[in-house]
C-alpha atoms as a PDB file:
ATOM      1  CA  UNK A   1       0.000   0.000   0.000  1.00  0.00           C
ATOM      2  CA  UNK A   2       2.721   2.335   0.820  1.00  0.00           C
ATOM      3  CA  UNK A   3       4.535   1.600  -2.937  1.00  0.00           C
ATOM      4  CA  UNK A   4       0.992   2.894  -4.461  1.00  0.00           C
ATOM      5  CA  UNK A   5       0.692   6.184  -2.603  1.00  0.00           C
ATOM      6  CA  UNK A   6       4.256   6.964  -3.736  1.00  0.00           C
ATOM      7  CA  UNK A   7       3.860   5.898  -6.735  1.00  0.00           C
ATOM      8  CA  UNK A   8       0.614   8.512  -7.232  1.00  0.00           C
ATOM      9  CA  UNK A   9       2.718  11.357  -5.509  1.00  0.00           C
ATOM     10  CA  UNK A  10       5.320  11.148  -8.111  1.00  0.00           C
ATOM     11  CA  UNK A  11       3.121  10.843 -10.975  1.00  0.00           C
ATOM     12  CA  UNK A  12       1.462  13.753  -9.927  1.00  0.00           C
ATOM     13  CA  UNK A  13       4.070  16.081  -9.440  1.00  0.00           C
ATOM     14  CA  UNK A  14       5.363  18.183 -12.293  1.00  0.00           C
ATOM     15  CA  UNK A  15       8.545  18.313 -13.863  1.00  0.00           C
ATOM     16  CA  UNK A  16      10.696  21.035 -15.570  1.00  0.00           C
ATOM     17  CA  UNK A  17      13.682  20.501 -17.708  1.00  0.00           C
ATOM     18  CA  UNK A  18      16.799  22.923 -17.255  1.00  0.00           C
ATOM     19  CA  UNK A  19      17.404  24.964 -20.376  1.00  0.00           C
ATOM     20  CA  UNK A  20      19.133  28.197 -21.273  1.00  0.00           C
ATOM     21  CA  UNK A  21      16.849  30.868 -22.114  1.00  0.00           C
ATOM     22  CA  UNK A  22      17.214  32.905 -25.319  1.00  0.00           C
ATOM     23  CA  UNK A  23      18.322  35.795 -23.544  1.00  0.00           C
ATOM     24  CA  UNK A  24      20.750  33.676 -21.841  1.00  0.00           C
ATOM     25  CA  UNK A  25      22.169  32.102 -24.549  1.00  0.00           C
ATOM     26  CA  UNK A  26      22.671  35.685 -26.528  1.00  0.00           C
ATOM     27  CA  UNK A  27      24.201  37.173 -23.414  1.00  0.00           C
ATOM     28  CA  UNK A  28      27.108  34.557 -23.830  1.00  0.00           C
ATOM     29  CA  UNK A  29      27.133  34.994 -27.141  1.00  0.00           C
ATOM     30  CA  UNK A  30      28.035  38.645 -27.027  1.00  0.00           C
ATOM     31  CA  UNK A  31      30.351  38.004 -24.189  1.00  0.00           C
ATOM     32  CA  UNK A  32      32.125  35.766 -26.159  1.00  0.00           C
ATOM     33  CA  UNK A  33      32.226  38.392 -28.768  1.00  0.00           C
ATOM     34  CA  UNK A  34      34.159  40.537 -26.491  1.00  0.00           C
ATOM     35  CA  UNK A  35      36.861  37.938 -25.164  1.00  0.00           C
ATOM     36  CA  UNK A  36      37.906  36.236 -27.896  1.00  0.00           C
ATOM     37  CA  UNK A  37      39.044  39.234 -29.850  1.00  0.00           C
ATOM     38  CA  UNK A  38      40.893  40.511 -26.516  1.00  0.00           C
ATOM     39  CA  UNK A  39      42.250  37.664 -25.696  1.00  0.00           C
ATOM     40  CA  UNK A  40      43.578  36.798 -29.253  1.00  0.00           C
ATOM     41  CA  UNK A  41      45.233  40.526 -29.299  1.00  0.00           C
ATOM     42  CA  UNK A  42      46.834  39.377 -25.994  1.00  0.00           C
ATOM     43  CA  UNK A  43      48.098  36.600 -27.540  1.00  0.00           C
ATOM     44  CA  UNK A  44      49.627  38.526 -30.491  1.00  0.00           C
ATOM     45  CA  UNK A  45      51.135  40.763 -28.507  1.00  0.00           C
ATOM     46  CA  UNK A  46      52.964  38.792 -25.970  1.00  0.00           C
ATOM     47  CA  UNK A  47      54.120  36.612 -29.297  1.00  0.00           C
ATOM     48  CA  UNK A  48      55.391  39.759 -30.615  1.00  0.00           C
ATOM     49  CA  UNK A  49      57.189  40.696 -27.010  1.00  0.00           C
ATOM     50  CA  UNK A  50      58.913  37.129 -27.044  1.00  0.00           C
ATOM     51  CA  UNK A  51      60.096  37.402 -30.451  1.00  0.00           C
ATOM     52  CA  UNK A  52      61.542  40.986 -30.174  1.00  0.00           C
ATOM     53  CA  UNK A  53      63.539  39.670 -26.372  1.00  0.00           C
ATOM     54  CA  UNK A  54      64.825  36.751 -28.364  1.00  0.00           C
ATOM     55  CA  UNK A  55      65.947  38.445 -31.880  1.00  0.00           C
ATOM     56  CA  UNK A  56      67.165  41.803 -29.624  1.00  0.00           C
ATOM     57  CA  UNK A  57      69.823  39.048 -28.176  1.00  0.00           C
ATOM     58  CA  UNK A  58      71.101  38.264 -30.883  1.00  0.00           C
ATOM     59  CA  UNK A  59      71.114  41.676 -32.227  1.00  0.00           C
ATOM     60  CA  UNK A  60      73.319  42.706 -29.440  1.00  0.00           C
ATOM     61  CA  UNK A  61      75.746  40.136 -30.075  1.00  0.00           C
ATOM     62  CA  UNK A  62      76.195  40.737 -33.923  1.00  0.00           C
ATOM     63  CA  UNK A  63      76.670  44.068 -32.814  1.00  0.00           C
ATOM     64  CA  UNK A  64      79.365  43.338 -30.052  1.00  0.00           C
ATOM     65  CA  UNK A  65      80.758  40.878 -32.671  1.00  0.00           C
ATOM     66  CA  UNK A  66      81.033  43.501 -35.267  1.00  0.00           C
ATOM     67  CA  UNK A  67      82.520  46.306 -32.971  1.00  0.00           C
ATOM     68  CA  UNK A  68      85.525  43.916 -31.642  1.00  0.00           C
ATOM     69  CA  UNK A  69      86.134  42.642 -35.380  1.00  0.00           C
ATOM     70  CA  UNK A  70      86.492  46.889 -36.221  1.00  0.00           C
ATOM     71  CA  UNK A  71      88.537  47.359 -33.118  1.00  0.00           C
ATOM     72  CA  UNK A  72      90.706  44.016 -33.112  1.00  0.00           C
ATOM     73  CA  UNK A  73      91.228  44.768 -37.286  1.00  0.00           C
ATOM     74  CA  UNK A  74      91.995  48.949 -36.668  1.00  0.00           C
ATOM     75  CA  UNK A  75      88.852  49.394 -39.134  1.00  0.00           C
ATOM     76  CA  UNK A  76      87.265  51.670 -36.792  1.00  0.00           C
ATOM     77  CA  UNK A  77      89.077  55.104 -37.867  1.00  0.00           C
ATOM     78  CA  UNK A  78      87.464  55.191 -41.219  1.00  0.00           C
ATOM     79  CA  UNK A  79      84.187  56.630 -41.685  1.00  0.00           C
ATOM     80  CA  UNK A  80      81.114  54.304 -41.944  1.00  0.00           C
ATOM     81  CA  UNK A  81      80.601  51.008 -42.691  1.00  0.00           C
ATOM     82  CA  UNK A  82      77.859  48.569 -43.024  1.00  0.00           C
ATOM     83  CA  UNK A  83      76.409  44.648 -43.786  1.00  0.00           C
ATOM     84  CA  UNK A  84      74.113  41.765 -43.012  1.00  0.00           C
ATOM     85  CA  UNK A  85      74.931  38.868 -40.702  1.00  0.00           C
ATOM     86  CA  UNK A  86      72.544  36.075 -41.336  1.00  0.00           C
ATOM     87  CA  UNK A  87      71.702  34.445 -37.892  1.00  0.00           C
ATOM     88  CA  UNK A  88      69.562  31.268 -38.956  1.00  0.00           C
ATOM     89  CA  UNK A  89      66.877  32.341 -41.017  1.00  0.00           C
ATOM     90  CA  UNK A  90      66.789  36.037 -39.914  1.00  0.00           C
ATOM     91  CA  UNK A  91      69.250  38.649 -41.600  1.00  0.00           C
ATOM     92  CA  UNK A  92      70.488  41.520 -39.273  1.00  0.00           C
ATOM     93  CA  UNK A  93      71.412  44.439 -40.994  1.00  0.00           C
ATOM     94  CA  UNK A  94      74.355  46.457 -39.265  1.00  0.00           C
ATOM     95  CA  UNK A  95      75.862  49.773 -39.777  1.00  0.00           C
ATOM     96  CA  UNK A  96      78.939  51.389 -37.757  1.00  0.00           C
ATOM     97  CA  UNK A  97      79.254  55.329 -37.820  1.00  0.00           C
ATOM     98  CA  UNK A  98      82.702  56.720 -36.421  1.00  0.00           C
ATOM     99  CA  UNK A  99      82.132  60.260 -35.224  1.00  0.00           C
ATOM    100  CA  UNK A 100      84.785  62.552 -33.314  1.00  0.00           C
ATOM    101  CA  UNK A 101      84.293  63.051 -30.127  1.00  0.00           C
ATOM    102  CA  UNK A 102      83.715  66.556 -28.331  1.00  0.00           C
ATOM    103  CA  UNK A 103      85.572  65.685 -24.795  1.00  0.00           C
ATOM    104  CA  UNK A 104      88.601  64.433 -25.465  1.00  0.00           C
ATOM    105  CA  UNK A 105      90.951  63.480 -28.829  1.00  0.00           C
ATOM    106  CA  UNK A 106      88.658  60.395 -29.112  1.00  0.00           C
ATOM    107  CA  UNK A 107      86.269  58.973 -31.422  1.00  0.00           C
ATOM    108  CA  UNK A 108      82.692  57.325 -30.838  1.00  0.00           C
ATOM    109  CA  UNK A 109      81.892  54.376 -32.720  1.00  0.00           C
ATOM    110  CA  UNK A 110      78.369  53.419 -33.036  1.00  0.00           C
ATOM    111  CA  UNK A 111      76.976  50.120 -34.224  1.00  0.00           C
ATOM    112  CA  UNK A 112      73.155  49.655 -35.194  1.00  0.00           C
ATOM    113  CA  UNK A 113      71.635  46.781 -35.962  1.00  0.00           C
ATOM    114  CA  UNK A 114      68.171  46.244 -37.559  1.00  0.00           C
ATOM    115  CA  UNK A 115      66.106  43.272 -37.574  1.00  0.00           C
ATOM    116  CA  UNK A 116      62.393  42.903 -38.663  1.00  0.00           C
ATOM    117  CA  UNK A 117      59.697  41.153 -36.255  1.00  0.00           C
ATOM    118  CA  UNK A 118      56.251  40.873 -38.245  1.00  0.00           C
ATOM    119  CA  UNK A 119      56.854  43.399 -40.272  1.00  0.00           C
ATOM    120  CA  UNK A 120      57.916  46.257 -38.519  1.00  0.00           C
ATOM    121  CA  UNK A 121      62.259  47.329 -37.958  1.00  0.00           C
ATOM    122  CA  UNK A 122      63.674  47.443 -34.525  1.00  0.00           C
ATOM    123  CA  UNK A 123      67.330  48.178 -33.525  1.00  0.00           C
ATOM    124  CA  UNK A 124      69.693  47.638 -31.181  1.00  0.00           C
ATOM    125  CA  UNK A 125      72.494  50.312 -30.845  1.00  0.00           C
ATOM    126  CA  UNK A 126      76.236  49.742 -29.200  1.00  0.00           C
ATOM    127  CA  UNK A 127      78.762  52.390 -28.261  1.00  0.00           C
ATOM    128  CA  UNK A 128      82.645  52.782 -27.300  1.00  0.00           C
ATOM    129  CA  UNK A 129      84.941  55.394 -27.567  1.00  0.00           C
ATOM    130  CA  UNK A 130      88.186  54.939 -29.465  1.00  0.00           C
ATOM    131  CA  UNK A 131      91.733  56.353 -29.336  1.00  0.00           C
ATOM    132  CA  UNK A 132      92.027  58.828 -32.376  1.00  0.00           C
ATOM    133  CA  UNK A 133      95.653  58.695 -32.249  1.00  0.00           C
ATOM    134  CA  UNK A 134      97.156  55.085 -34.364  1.00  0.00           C
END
C-alpha cells in the first residue's frame, strides 16, 4: 500500500527541464564576442614581445661581434661602414658610424643593428669610444 501512494505522488508532481533561455544564450554569445578578440590581441602581442627579447639578443651580439672585429682589425678610424649577418633564417642588418668626439681626442663608434619582427624594424644600438691617435 505504501509503494501505491508513492507511486501517485510522483506521478502527480510536475517536472521542468533545465534549459538556457534565449536571452541567456545571446548574453554569452556577445560576451564571447568581447573575449575572444581581446584575448587573441593578448596573444599577439605577448608573441610579438617574445620574439623581439629573443631576436634583440642576438642583435646585441652581432653588434658586439662587429665592434671587436672593427677594433681588433683597426677598421674603426674610417668613416662608416655597413652589412648583413645572417643568424639562422633572420638577416640583421648592421651599420657602424665613427664620429669625433667633443671631450677628449677620441672617437665614438656606433653600431646599429636592424632586424624585422612581423613586419615592422627594430634596432639595437652599441657604443665605445676609441683612441684617435694610431
Amino acid at each position: 500500500m505504501k509503494f501505491n501512494s508513492t507511486i501517485r505522488r510522483w506521478r502527480g508532481a510536475r517536472h521542468t527541464r533545465a534549459a538556457f533561455t534565449l536571452a541567456e544564450v545571446l548574453a554569452a554569445l556577445g560576451f564571447m564576442a568581447i573575449v575572444i578578440p581581446v584575448a587573441v590581441e593578448g596573444l599577439r602581442i605577448a608573441n610579438r614581445a617574445g620574439q623581439v627579447a629573443l631576436r634583440k639578443d642576438v642583435a646585441s651580439r652581432v653588434a658586439d661581434r662587429v665592434l671587436n672585429e672593427l677594433l681588433v682589425t683597426d677598421q674603426a678610424q674610417s668613416g662608416s661602414r655597413n652589412g648583413v649577418v645572417q643568424e639562422g633564417f633572420q638577416e640583421y642588418r648592421w651599420s657602424v658610424r665613427v664620429e669625433p668626439w667633443s671631450e677628449d681626442a677620441m672617437r665614438l663608434v656606433n653600431v646599429e643593428v636592424v632586424f624585422p619582427v612581423q613586419g615592422q624594424d627594430y634596432d639595437v644600438h652599441l657604443s665605445t669610444l676609441i683612441s684617435s691617435s694610431p
